[in-house]
N, C-alpha and C. Protein backbone atom coordinates (compact mmCIF):
# COMPACT_ATOMS: atom_id res chain seq x y z
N UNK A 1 -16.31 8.33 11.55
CA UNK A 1 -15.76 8.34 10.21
C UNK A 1 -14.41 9.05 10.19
N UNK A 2 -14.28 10.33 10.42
CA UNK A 2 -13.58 11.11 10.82
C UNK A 2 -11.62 9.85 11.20
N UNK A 3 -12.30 9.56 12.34
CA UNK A 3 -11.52 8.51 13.42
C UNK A 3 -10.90 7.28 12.32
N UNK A 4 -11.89 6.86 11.63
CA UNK A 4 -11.42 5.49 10.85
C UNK A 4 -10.22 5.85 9.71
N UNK A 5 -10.68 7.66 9.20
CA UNK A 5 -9.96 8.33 8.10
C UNK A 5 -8.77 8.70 8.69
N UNK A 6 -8.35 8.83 9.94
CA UNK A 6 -7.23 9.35 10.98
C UNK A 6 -6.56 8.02 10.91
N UNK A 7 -7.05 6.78 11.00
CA UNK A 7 -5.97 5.88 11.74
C UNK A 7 -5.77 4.91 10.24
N UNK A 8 -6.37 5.20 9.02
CA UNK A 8 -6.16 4.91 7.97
C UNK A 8 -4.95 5.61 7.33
N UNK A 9 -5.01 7.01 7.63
CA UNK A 9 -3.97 7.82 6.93
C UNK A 9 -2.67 7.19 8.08
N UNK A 10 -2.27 7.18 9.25
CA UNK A 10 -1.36 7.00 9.88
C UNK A 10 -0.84 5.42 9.96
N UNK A 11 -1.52 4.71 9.09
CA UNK A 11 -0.98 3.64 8.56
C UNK A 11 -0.19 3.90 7.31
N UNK A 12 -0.47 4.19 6.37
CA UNK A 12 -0.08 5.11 5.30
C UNK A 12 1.03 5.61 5.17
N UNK A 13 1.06 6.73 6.63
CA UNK A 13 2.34 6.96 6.12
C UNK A 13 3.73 6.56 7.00
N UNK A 14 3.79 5.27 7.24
CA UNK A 14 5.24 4.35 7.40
C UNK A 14 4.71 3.50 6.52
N UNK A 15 4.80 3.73 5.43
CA UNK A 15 4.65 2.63 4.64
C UNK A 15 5.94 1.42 5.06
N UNK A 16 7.41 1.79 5.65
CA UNK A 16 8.12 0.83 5.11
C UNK A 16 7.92 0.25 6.72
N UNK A 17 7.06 0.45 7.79
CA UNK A 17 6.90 -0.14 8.86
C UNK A 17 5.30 -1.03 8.39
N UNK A 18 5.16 -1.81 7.91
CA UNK A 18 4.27 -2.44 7.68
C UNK A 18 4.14 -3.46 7.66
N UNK A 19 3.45 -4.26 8.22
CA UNK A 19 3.75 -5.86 8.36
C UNK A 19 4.04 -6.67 7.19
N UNK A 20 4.92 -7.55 8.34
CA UNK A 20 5.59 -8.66 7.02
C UNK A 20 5.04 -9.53 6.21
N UNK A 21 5.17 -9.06 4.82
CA UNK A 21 4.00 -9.72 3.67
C UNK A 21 3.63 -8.54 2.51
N UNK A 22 3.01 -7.35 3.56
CA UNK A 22 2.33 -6.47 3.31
C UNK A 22 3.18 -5.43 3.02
N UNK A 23 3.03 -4.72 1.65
CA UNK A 23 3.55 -3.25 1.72
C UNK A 23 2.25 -2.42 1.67
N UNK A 24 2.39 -0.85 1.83
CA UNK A 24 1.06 -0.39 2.25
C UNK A 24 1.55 0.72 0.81
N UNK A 25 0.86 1.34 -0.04
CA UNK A 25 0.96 2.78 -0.78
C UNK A 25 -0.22 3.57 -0.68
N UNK A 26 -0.31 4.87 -0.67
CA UNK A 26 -1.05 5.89 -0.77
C UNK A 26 -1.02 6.72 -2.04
N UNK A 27 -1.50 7.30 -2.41
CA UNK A 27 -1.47 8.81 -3.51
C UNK A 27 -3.22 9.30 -3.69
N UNK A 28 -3.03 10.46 -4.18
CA UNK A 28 -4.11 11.23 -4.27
C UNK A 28 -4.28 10.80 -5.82
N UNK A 29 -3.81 10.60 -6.90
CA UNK A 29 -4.05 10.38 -8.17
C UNK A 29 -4.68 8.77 -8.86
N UNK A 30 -4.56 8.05 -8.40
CA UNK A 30 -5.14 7.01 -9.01
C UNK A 30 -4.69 5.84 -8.38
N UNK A 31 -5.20 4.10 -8.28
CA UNK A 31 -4.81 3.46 -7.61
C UNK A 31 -3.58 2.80 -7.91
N UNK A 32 -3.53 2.81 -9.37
CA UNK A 32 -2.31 2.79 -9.90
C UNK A 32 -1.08 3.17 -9.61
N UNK A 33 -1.64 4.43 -9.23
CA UNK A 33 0.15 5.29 -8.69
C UNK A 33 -0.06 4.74 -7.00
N UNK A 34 -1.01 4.20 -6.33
CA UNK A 34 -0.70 3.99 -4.56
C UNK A 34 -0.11 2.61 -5.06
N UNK A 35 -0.55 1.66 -6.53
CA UNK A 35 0.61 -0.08 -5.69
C UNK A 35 1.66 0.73 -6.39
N UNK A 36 2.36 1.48 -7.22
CA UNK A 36 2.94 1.57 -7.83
C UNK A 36 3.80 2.25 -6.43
N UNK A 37 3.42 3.25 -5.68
CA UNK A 37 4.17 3.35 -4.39
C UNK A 37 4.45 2.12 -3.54
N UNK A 38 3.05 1.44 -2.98
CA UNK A 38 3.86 -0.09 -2.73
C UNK A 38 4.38 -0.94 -3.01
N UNK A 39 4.96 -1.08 -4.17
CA UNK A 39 5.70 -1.93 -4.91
C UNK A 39 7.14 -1.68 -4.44
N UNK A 40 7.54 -0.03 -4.31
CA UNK A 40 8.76 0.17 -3.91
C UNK A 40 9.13 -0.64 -2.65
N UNK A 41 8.60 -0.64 -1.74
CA UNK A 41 8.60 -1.23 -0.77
C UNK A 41 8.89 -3.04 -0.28
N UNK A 42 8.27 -3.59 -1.48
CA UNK A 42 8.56 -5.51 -1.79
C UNK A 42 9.43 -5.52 -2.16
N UNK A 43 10.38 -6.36 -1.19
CA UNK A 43 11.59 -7.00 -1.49
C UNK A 43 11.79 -7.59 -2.77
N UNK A 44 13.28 -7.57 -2.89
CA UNK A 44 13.44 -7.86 -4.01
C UNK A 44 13.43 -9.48 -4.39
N UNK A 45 12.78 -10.10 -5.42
CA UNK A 45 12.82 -11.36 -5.57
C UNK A 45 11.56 -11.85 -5.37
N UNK A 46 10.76 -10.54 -4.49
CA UNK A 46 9.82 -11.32 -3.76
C UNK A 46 8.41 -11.53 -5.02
N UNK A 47 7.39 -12.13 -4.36
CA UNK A 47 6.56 -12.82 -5.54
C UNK A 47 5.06 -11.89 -4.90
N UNK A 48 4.19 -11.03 -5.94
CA UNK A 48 3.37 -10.33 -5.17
C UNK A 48 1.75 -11.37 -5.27
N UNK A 49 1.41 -11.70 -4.51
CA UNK A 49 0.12 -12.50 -4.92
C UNK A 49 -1.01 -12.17 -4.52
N UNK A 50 -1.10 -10.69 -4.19
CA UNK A 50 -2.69 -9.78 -4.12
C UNK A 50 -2.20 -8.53 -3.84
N UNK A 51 -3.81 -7.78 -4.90
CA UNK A 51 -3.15 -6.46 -3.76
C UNK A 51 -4.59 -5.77 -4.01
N UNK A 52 -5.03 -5.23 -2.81
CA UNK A 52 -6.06 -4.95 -2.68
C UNK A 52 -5.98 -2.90 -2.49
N UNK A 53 -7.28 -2.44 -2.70
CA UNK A 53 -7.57 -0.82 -2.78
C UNK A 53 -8.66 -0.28 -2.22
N UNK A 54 -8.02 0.81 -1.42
CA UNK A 54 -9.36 1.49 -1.03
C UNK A 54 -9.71 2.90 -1.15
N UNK A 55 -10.64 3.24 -1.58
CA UNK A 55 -11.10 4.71 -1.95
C UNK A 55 -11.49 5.21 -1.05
N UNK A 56 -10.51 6.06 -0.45
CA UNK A 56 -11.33 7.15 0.36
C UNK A 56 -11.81 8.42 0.37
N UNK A 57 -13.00 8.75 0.60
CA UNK A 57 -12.93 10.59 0.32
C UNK A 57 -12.79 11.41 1.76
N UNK A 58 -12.02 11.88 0.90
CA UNK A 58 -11.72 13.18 2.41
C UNK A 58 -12.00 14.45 1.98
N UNK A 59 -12.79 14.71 1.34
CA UNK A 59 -13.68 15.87 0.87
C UNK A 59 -14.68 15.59 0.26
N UNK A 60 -15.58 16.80 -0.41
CA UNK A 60 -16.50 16.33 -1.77
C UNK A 60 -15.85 16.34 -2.73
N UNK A 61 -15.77 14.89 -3.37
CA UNK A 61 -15.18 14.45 -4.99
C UNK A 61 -13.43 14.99 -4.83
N UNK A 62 -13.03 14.50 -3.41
CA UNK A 62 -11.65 14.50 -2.98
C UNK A 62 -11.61 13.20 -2.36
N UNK A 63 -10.08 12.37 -3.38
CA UNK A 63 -10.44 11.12 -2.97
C UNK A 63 -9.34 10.52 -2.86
N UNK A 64 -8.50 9.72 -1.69
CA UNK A 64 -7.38 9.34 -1.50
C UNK A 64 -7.45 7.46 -1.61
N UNK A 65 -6.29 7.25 -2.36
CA UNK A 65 -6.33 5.65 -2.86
C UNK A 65 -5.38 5.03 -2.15
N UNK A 66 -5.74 3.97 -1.45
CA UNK A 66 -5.07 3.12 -0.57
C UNK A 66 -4.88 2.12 -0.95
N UNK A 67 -3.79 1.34 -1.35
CA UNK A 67 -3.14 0.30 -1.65
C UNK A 67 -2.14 -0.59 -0.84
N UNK A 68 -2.92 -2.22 -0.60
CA UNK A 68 -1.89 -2.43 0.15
C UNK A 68 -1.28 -4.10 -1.08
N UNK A 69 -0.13 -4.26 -1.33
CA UNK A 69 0.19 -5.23 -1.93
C UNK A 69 0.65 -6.77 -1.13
N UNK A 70 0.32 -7.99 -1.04
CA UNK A 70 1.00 -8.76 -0.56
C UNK A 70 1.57 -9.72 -1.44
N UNK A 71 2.69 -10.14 -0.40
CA UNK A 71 3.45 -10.90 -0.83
C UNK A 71 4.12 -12.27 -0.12
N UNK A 72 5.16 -12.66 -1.56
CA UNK A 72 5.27 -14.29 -0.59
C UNK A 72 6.52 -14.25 0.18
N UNK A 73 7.36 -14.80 1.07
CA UNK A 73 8.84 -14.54 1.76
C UNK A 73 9.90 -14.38 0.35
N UNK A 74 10.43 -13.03 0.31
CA UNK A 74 11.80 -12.92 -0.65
C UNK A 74 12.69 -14.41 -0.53
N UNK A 75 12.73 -14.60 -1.75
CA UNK A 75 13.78 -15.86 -1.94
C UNK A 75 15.17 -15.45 -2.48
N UNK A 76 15.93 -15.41 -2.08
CA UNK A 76 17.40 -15.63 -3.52
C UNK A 76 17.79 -15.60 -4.08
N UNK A 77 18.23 -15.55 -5.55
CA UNK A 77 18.46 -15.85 -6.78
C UNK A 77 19.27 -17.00 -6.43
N UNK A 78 19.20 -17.85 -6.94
CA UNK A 78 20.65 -19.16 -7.27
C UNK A 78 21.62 -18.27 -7.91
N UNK A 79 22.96 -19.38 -7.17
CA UNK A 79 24.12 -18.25 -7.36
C UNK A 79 24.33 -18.96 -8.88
C-alpha cells in the first residue's frame, strides 16, 4: 500500500510531464481544487472529454485527491 501511495504521489508531482492527452492535479482540499490544478496544465484550445479522481488516504481521515483530466489534440483558432 505504502509502495502504490509512493509511486502515486511521484506521478503527481510533474504534473506538466504527463502524458499526452492527460494532465495529472493533486491537492489536499477537495477534488475540485486537484482538476482545477489540472486544468492549468491543458492546452489551450484544447477540448477536455473526461476526467477522472482518486481518493487517497495517507493518514486517519487524511485524504489526498487525485485528478487526472483528458483531453482531445489542441487545435487553432481560425485566423
Amino acid at each position: 500500500m505504502a509502495t502504490r501511495l509512493l509511486m502515486l504521489l511521484m506521478l503527481v508531482l510533474v504534473p506538466t510531464a504527463a502524458r499526452a492527452g492527460t494532465a495529472v492535479g493533486e491537492s489536499i482540499w477537495n477534488k475540485a481544487a486537484a482538476i482545477a490544478v489540472a486544468m492549468q496544465s491543458v492546452p489551450p484550445w484544447a477540448q477536455v472529454t473526461a476526467t477522472d479522481c482518486d481518493e487517497v488516504e495517507v493518514g486517519t481521515g487524511n485524504y489526498h485527491y487525485l485528478c487526472r483530466v483528458t483531453y482531445s489534440d489542441p487545435v487553432s483558432p481560425s485566423r
